[in-house]
C-alpha atoms as a PDB file:
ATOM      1  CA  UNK A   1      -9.084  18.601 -10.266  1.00  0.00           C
ATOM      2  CA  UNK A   2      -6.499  17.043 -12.657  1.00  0.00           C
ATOM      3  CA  UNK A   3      -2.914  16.530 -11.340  1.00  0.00           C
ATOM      4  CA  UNK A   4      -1.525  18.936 -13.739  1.00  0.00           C
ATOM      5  CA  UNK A   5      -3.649  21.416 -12.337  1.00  0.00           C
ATOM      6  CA  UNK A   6      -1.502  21.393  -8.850  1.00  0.00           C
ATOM      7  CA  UNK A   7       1.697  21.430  -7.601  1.00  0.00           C
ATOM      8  CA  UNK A   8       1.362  17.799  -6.459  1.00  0.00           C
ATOM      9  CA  UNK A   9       4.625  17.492  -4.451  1.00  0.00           C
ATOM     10  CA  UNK A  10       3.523  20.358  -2.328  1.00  0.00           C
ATOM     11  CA  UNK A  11      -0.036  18.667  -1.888  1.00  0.00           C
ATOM     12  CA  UNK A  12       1.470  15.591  -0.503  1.00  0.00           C
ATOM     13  CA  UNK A  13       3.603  17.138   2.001  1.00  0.00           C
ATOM     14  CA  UNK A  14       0.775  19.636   3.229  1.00  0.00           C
ATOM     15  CA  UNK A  15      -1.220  15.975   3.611  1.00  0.00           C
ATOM     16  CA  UNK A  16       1.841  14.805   5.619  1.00  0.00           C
ATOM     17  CA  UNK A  17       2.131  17.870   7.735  1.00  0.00           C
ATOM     18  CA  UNK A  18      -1.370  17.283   8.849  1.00  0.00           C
ATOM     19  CA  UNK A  19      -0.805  14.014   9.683  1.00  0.00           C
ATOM     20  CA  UNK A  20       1.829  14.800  11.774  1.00  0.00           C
ATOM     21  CA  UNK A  21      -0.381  17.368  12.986  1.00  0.00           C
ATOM     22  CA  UNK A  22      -3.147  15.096  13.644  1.00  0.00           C
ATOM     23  CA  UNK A  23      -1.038  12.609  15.496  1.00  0.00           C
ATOM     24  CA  UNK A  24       0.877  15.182  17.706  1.00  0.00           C
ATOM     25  CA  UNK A  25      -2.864  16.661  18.542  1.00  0.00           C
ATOM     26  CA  UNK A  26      -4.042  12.925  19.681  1.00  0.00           C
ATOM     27  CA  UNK A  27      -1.102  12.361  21.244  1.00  0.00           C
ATOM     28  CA  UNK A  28      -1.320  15.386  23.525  1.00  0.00           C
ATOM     29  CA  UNK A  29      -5.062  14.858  24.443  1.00  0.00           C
ATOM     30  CA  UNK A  30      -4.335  11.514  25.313  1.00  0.00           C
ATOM     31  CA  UNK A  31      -5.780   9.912  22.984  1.00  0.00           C
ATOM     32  CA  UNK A  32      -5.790   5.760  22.309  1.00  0.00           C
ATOM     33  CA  UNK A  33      -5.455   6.779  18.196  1.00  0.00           C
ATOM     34  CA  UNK A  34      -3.769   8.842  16.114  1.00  0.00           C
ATOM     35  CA  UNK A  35      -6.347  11.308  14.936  1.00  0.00           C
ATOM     36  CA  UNK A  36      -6.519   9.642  11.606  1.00  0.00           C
ATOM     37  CA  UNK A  37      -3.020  10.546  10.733  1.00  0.00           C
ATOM     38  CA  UNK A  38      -2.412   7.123   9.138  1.00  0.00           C
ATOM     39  CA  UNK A  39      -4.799   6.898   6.683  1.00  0.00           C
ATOM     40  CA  UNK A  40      -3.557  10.183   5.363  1.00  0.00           C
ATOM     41  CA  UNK A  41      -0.527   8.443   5.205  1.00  0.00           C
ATOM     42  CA  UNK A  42      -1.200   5.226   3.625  1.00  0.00           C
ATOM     43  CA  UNK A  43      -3.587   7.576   1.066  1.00  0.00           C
ATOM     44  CA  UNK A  44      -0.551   9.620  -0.288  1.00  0.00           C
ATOM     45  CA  UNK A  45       1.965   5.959   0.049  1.00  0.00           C
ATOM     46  CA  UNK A  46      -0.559   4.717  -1.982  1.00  0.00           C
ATOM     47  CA  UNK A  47      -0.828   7.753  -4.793  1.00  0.00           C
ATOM     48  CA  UNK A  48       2.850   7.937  -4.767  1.00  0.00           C
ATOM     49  CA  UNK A  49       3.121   4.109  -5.775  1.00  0.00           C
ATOM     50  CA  UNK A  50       0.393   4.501  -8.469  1.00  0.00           C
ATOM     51  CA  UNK A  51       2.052   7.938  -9.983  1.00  0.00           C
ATOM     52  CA  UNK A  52       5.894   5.537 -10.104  1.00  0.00           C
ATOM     53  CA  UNK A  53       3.891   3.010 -11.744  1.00  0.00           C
ATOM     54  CA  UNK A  54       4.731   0.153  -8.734  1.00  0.00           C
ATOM     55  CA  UNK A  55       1.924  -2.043  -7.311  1.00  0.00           C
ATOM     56  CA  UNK A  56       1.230  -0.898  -3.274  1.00  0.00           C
ATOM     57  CA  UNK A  57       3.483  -2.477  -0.627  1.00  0.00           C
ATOM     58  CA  UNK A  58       0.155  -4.108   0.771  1.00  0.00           C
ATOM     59  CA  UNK A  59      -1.010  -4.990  -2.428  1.00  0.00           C
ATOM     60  CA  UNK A  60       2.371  -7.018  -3.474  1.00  0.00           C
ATOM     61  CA  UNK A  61       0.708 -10.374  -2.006  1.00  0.00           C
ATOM     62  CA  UNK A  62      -2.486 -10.402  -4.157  1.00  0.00           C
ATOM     63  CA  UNK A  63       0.080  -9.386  -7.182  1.00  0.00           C
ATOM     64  CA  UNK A  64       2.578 -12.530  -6.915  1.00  0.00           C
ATOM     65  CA  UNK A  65      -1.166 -14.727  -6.670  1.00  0.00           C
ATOM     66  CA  UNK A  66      -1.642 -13.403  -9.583  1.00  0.00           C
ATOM     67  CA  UNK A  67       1.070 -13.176 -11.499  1.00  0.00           C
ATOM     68  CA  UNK A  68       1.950 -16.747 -10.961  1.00  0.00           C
ATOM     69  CA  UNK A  69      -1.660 -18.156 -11.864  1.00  0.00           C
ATOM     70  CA  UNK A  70      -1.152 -16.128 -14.904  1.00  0.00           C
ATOM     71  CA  UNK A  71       1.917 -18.813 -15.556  1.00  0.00           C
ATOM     72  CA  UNK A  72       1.076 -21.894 -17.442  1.00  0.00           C
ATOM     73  CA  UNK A  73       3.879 -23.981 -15.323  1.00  0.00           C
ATOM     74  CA  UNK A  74       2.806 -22.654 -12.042  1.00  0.00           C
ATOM     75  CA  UNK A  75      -0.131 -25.533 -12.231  1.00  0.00           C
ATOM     76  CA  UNK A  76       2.257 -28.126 -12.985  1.00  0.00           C
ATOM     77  CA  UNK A  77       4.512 -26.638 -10.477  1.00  0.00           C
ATOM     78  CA  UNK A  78       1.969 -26.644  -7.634  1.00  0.00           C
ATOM     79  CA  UNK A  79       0.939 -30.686  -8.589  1.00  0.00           C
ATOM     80  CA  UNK A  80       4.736 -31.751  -8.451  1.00  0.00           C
ATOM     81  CA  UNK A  81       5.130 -29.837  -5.075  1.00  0.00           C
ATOM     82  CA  UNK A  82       2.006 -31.519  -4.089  1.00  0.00           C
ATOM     83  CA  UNK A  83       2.989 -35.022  -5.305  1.00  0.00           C
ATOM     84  CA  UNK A  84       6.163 -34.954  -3.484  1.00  0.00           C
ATOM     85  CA  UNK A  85       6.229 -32.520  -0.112  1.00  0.00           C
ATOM     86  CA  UNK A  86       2.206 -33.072   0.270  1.00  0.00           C
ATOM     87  CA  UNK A  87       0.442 -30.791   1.808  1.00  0.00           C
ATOM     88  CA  UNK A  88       2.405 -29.209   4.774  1.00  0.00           C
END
């Protein structure tokens, strides 16, 4: 199913309704989990950041590794922090 296909604002918050759902449901029975409520979650935080074009909050780490190997000075960078705090 494409995205234009759907109202997608109304598909995310059924998803979060059921999560709350969920969670309330393995609350009540006592349960040591949330019934899978935050992986629904962290599923729609994730489509939400891909549809606004913005890498995932838990994804920013891997990014700035990137992004700064990417940059010629961050070598040089890394040796002259090297050469003169060492290797904390």
């Amino acid at each position: 199913m494409k995205i234009s296909e759907v109202d997608i604002k109304a598909v995310m918050k059924k998803i979060r309704a059921k999560a709350d759902s969920d969670r309330l449901d393995a609350g009540m029975s006592g349960q040591w989990h949330d019934g899978g409520a935050s992986a629904l979650i962290r599923e729609v935080e994730m489509f939400e950041d891909g549809m606004n074009g913005v890498v995932p909050q838990t994804w920013i780490e891997y990014a700035k590794e990137i992004r700064n190997e990417a940059d010629p000075e961050w070598e040089e960078f890394q040796r002259l922090k090297n050469k003169f705090q060492g290797d904390e």
